[in-house]
C-alpha atoms as a PDB file:
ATOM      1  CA  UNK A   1      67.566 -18.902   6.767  1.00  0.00           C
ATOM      2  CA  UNK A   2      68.649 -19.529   3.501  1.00  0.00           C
ATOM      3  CA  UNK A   3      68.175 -17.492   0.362  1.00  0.00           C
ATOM      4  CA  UNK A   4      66.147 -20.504  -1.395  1.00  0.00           C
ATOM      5  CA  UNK A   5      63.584 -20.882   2.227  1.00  0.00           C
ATOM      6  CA  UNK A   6      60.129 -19.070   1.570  1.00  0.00           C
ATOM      7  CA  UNK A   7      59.437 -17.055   4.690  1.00  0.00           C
ATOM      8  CA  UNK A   8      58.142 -18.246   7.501  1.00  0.00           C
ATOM      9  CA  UNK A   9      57.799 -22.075   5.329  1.00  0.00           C
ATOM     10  CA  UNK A  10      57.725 -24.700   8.540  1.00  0.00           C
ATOM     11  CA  UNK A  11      60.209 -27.423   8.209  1.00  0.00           C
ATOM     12  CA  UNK A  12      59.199 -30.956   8.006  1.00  0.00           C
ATOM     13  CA  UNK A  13      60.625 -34.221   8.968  1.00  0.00           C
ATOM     14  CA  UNK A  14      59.673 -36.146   5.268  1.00  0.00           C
ATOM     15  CA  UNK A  15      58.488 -34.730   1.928  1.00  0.00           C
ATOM     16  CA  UNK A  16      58.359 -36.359  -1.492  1.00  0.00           C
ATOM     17  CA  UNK A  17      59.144 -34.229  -4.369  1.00  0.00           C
ATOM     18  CA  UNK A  18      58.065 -35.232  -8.189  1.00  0.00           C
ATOM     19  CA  UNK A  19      58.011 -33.404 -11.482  1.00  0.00           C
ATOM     20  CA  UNK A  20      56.431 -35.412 -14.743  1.00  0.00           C
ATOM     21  CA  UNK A  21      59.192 -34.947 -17.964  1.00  0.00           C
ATOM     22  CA  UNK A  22      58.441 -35.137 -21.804  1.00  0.00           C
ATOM     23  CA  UNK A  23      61.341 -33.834 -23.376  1.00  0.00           C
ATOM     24  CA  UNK A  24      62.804 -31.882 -21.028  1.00  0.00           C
ATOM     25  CA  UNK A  25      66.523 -32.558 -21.104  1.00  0.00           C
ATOM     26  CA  UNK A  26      67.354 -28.730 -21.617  1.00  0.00           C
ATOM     27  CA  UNK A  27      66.263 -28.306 -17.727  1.00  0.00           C
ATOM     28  CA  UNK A  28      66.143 -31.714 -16.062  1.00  0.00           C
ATOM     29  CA  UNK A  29      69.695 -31.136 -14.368  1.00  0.00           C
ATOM     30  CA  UNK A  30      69.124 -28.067 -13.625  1.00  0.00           C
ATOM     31  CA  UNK A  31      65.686 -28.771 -11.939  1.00  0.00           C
ATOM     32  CA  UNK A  32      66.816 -31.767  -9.803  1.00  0.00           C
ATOM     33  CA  UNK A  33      70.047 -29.389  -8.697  1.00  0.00           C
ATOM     34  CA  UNK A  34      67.286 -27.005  -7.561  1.00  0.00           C
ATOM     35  CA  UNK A  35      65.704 -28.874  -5.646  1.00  0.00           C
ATOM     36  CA  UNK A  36      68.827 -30.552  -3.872  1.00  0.00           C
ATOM     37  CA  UNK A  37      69.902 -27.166  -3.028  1.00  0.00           C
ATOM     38  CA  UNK A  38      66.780 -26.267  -1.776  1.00  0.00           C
ATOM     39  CA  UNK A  39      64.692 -29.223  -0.446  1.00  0.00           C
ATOM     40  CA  UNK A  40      67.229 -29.187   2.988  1.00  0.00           C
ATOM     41  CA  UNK A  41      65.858 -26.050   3.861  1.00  0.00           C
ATOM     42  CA  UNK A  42      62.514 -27.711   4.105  1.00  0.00           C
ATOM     43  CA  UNK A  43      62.255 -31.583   5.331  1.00  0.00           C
ATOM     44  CA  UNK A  44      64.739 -33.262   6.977  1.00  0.00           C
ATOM     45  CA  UNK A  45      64.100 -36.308   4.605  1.00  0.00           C
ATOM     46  CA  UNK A  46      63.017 -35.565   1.582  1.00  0.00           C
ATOM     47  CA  UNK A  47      62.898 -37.391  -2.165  1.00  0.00           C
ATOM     48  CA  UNK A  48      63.077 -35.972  -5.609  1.00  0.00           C
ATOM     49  CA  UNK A  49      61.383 -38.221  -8.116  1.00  0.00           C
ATOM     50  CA  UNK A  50      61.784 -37.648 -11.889  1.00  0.00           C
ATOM     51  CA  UNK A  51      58.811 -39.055 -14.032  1.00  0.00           C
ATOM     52  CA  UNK A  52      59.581 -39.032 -17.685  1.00  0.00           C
ATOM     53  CA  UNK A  53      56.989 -39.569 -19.913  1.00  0.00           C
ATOM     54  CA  UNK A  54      58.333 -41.364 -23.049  1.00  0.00           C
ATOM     55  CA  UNK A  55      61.053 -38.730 -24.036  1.00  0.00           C
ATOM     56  CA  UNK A  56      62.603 -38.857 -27.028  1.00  0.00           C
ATOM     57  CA  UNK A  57      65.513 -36.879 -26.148  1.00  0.00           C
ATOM     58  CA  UNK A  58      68.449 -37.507 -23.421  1.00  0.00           C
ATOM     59  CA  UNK A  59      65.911 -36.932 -20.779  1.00  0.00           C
ATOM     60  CA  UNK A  60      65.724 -40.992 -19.790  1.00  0.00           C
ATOM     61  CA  UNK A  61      69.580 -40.983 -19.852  1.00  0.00           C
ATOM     62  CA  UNK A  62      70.244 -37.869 -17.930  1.00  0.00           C
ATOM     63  CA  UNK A  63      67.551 -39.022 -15.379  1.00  0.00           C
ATOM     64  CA  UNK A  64      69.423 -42.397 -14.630  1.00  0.00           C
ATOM     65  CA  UNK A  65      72.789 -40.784 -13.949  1.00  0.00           C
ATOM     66  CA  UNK A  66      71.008 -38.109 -12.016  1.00  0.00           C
ATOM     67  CA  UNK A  67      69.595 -41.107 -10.356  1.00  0.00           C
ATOM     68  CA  UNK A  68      72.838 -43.030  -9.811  1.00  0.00           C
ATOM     69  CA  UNK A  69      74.715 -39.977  -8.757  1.00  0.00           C
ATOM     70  CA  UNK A  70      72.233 -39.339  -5.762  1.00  0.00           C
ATOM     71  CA  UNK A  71      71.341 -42.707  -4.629  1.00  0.00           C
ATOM     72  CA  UNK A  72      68.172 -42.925  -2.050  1.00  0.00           C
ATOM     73  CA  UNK A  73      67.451 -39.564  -2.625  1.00  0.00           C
ATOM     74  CA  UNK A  74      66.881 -38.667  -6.470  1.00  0.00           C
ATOM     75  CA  UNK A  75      64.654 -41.539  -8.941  1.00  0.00           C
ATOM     76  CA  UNK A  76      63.522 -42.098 -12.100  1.00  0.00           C
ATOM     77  CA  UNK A  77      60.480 -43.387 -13.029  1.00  0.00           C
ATOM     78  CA  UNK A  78      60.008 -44.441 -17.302  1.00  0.00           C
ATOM     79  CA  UNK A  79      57.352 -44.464 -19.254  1.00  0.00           C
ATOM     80  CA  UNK A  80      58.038 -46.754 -22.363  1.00  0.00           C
ATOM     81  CA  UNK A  81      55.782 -44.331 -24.443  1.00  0.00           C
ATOM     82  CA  UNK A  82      54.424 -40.719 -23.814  1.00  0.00           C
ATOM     83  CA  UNK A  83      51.289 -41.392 -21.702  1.00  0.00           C
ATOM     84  CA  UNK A  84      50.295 -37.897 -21.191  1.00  0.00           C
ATOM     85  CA  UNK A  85      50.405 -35.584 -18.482  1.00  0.00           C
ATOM     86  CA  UNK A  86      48.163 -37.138 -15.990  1.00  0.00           C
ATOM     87  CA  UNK A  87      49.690 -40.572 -16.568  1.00  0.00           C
ATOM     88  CA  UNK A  88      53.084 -38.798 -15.270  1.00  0.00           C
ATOM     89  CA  UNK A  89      51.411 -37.441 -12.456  1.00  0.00           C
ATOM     90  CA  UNK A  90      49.731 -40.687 -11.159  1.00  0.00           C
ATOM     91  CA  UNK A  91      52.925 -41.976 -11.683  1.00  0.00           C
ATOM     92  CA  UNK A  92      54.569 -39.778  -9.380  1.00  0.00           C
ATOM     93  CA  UNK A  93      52.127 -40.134  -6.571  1.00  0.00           C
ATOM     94  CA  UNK A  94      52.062 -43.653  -6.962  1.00  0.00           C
ATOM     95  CA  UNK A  95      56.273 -43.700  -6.239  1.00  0.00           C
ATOM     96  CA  UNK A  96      56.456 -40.850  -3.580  1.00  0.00           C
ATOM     97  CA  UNK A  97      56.782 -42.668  -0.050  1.00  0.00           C
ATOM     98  CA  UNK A  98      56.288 -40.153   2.285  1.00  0.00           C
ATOM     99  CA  UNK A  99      53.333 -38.679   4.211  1.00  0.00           C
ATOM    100  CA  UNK A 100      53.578 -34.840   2.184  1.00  0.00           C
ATOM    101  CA  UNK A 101      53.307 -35.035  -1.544  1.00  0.00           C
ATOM    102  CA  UNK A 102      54.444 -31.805  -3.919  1.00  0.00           C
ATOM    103  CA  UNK A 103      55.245 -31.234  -7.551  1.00  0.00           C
ATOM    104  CA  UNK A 104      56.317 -28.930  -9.755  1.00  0.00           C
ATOM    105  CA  UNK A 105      56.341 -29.119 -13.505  1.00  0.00           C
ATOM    106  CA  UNK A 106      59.698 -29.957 -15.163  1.00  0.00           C
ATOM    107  CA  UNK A 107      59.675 -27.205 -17.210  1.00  0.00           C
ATOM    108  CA  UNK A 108      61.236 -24.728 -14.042  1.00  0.00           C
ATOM    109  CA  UNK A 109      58.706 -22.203 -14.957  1.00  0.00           C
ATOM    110  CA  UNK A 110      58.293 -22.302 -10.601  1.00  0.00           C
ATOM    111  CA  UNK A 111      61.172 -22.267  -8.156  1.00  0.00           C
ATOM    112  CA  UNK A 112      61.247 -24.959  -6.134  1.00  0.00           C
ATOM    113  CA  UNK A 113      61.344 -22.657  -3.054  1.00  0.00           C
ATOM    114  CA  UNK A 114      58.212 -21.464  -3.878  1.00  0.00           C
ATOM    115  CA  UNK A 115      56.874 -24.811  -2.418  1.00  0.00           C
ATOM    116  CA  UNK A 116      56.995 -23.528   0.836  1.00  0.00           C
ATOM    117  CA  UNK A 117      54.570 -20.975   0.501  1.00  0.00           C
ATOM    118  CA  UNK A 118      52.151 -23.845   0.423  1.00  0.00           C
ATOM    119  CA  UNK A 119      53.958 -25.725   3.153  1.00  0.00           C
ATOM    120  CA  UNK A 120      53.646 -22.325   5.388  1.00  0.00           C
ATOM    121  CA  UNK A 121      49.209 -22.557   4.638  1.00  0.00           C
ATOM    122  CA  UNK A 122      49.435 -26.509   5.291  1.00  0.00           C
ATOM    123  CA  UNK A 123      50.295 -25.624   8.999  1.00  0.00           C
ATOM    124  CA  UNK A 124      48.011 -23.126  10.100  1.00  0.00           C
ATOM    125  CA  UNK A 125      45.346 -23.704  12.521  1.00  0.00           C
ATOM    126  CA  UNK A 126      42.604 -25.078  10.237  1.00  0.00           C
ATOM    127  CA  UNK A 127      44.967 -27.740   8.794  1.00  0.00           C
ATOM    128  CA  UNK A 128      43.659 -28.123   5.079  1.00  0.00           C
ATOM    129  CA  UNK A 129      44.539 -30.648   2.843  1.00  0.00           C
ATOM    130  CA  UNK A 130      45.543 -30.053  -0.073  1.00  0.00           C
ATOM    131  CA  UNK A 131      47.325 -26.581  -1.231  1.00  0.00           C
ATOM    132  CA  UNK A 132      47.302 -25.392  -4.858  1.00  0.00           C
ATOM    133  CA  UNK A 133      49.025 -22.563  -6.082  1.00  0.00           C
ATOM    134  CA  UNK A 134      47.519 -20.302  -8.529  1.00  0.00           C
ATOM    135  CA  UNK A 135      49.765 -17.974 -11.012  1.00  0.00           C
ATOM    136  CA  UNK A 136      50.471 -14.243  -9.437  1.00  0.00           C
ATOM    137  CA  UNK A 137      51.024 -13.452 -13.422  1.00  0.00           C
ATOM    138  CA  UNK A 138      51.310 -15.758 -15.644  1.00  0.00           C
ATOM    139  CA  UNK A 139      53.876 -16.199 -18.009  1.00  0.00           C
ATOM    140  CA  UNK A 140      52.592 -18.181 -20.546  1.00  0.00           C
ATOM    141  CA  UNK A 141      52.036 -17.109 -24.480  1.00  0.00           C
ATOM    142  CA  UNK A 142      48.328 -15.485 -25.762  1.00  0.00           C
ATOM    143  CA  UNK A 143      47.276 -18.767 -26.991  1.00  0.00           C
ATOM    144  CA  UNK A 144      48.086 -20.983 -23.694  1.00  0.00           C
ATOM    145  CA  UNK A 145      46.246 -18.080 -21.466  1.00  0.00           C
ATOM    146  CA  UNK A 146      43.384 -18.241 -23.501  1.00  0.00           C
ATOM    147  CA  UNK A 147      42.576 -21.808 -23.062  1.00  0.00           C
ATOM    148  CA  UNK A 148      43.149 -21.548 -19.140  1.00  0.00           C
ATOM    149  CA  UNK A 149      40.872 -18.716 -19.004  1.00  0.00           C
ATOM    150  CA  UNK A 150      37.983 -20.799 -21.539  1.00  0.00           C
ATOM    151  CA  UNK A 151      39.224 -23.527 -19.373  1.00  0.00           C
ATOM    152  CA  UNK A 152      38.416 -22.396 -16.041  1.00  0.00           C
ATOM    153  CA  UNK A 153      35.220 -21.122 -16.350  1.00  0.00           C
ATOM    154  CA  UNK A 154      33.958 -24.259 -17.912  1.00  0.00           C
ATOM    155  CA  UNK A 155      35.277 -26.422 -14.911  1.00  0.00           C
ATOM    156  CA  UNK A 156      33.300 -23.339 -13.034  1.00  0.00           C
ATOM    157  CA  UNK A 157      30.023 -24.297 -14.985  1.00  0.00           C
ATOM    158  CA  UNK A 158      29.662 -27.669 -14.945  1.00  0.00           C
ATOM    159  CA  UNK A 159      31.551 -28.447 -12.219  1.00  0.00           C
ATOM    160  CA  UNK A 160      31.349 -25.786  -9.640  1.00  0.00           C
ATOM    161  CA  UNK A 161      35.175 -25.509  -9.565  1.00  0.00           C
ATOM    162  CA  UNK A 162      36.006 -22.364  -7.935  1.00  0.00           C
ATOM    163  CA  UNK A 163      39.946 -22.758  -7.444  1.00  0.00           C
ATOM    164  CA  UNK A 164      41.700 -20.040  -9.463  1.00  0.00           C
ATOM    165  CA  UNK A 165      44.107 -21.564 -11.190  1.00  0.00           C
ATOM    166  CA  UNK A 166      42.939 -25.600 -11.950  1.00  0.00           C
ATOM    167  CA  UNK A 167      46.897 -26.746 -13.875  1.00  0.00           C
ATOM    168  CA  UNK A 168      48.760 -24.390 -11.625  1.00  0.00           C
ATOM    169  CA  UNK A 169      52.109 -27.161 -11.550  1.00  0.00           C
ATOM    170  CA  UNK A 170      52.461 -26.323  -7.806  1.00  0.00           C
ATOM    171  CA  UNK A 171      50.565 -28.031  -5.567  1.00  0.00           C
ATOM    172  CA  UNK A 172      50.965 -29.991  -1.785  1.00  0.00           C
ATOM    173  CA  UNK A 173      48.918 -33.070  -0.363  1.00  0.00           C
ATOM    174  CA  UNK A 174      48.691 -34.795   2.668  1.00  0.00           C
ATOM    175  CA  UNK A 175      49.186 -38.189   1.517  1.00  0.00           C
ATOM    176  CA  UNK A 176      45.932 -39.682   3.889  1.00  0.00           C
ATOM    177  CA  UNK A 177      43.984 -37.043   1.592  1.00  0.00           C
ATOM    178  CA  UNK A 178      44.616 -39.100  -1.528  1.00  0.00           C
ATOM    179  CA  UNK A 179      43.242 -42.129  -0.282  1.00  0.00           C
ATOM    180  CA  UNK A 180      40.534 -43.733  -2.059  1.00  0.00           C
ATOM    181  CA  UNK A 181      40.591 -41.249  -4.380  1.00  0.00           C
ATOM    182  CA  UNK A 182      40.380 -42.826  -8.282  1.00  0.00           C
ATOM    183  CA  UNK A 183      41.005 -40.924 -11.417  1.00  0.00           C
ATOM    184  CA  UNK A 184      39.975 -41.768 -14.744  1.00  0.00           C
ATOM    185  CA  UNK A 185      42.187 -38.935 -17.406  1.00  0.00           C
ATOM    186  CA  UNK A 186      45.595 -40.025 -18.120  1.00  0.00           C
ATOM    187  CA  UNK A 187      45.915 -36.355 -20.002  1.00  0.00           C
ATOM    188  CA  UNK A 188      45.363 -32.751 -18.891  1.00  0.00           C
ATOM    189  CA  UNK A 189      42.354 -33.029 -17.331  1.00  0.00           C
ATOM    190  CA  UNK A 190      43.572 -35.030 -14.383  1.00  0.00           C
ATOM    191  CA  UNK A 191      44.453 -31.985 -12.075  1.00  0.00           C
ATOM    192  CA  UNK A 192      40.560 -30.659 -12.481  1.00  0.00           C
ATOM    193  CA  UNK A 193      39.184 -34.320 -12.117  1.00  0.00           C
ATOM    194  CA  UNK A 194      41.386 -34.642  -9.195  1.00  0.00           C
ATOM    195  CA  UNK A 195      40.297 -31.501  -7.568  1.00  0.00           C
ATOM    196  CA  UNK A 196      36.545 -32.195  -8.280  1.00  0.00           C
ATOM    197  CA  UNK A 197      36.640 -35.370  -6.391  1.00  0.00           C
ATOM    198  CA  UNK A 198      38.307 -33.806  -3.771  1.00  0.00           C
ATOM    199  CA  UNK A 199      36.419 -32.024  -3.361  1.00  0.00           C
ATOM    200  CA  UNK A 200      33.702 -34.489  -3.520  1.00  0.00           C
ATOM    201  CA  UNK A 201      35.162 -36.938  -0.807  1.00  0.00           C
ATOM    202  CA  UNK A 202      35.083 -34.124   1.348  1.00  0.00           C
ATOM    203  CA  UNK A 203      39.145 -32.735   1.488  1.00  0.00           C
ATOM    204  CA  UNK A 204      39.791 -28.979   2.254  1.00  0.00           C
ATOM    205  CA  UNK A 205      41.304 -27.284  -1.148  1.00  0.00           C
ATOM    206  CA  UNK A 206      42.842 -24.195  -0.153  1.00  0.00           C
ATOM    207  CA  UNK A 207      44.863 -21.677  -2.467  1.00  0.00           C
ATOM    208  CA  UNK A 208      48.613 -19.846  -2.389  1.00  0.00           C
ATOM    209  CA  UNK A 209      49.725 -17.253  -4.878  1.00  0.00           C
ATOM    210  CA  UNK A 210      53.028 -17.928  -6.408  1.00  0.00           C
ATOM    211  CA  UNK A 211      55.177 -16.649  -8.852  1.00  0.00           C
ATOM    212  CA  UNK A 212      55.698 -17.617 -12.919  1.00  0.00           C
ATOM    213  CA  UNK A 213      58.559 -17.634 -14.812  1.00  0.00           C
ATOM    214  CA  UNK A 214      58.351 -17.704 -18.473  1.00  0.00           C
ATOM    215  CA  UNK A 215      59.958 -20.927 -20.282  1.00  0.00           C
ATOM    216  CA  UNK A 216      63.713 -20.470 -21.026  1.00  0.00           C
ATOM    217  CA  UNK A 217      64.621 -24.193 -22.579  1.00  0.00           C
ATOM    218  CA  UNK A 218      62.480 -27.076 -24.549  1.00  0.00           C
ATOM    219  CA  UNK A 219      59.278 -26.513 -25.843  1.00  0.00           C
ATOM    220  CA  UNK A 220      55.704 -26.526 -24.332  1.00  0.00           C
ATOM    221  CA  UNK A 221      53.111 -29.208 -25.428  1.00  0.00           C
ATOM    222  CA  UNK A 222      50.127 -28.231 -23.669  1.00  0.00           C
ATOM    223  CA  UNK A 223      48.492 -26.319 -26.682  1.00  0.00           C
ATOM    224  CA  UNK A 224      48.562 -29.200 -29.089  1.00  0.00           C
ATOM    225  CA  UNK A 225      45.224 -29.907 -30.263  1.00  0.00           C
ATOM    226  CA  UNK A 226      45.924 -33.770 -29.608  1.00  0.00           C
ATOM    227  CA  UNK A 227      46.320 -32.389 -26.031  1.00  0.00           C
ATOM    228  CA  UNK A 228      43.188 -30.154 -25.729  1.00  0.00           C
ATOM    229  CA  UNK A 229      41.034 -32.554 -27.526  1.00  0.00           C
ATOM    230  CA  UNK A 230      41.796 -35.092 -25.342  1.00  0.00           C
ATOM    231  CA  UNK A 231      41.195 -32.494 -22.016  1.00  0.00           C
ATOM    232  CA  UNK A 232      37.807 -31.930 -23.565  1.00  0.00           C
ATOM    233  CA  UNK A 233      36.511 -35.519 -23.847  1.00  0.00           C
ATOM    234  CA  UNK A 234      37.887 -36.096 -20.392  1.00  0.00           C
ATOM    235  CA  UNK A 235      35.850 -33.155 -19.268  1.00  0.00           C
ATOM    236  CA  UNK A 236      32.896 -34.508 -20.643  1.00  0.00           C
ATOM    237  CA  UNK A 237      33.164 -38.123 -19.711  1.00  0.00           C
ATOM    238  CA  UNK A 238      32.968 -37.135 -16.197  1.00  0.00           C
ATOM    239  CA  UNK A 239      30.557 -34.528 -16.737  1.00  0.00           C
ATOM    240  CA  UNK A 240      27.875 -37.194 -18.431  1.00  0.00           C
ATOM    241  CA  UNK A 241      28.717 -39.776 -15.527  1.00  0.00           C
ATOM    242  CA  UNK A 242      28.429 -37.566 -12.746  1.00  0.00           C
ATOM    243  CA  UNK A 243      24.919 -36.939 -14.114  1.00  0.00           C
ATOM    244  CA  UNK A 244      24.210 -40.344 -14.895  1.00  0.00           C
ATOM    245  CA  UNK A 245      25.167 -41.563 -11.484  1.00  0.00           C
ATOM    246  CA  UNK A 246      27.524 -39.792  -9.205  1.00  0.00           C
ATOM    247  CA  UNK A 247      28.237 -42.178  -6.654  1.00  0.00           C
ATOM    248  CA  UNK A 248      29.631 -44.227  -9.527  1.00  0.00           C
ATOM    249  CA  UNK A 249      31.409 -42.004 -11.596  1.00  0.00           C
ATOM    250  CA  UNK A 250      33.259 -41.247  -8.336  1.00  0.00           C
ATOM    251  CA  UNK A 251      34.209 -44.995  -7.905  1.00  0.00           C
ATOM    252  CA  UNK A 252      35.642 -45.159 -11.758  1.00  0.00           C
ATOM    253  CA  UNK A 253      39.082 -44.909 -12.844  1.00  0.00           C
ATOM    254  CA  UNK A 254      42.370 -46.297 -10.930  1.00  0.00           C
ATOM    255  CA  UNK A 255      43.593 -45.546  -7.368  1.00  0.00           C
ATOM    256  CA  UNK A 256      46.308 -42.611  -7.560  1.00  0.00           C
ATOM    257  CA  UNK A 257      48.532 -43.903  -4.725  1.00  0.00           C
ATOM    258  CA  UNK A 258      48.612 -47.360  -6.924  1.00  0.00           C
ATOM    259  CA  UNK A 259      47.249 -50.643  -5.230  1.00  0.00           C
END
């Protein structure tokens, strides 16, 4: 087994790989180098998908040589403008082809290895699907650990949202699980609006530990206020409509997989 395999993680014929990218040229080379390293060790085919999200740095460039240098096997995917975090994510799930679905952020605070901790609980008997990590110990400043603590017990309130860690960047889907589903945020509240109507359309959400590294290149963004405001009108939004009518607050927002 190789030193990058996570115990016991079952190999698989096809996986798609993605990790969204605002400014992130400090690790995006070393992230995709990861994961080419790694990724044999666990699918057979497999794709690495880079979605940057309106960088203003050398992350566009660096992805499209990354890109050319790996053909059929790494891509880049462009936002003109920064979109937000959810917009990357849809757009990753909208260009992964194959029938398992995982990202990590692109800041490399997880290993890319670690992915097969959730790969290992995919396979057991009662089949879930969808697998979400949740932070061992997380490595994040004061400030950011605050608002995921504020954060998840609000999403526990008004949404009955149990899973541990909500924006834990490591997570695994069956493909067939994401159909039909429609999300509304473009920003940071797409992972708990995701998981809610997951939940909602009836999908088994099941949880892995994994481990946290702290940030050692580019800077994080999720604190901004522009950020957390946003995440809070999402919240809301759905909150109101789910009350209004939840059938059709379901129904709103665009398909993830695209169409």
């Amino acid at each position: 087994m190789s030193d990058h395999q996570a115990p016991g993680s079952p190999r698989l014929e096809r996986r798609s790989y993605f990790f969204p990218a605002h400014n992130e040229e400090a690790n995006l080379e070393g992230l995709v180098n990861e994961a080419l390293e790694t990724l044999p060790t666990l699918a057979d085919t497999f794709e690495i998908i880079a979605v940057d999200d309106g960088s203003k740095d050398g992350t566009p460039a660096l992805a499209d040589a990354l890109a050319a240098a790996h053909p059929d096997i790494v891509r880049a995917v462009h936002h003109p403008t920064n979109l937000g975090y959810g917009a990357a994510l849809r757009s990753g799930f909208a260009a992964a082809r194959y029938d398992l679905v995982a990202f990590t952020d692109g800041d490399r605070q997880f290993k890319v290895a670690d992915l097969g901790r959730l790969t290992a609980r995919l396979a057991e008997a009662d089949q879930p699907d969808v697998v979400v990590g949740f932070r061992i110990k997380r490595a994040d400043p004061p400030l950011r650990t605050f608002y995921a603590r504020a954060y998840r017990l609000a999403n526990r309130i008004f949404f009955g949202l149990t899973v541990t860690d909500i924006d834990c960047a490591c997570k695994v889907f069956r493909r067939d699980a994401l159909d039909g589903l429609r999300i509304e945020s473009g920003g940071a509240f797409f992972s708990a609006e995701m998981l809610v109507k997951l939940r909602a359309a009836g999908r088994t959400v099941v949880e892995v530990g994994v481990p946290h590294y702290p940030r050692t290149a580019g800077s994080a963004t999720g604190a901004k206020p522009a950020v957390v405001f946003r995440a809070v009108r999402d919240f809301w939004l759905l909150r109101l409509r789910l009350w209004a009518n939840a059938d059709r607050a379901r129904k709103r927002g665009r398909p993830i997989l695209g169409a």
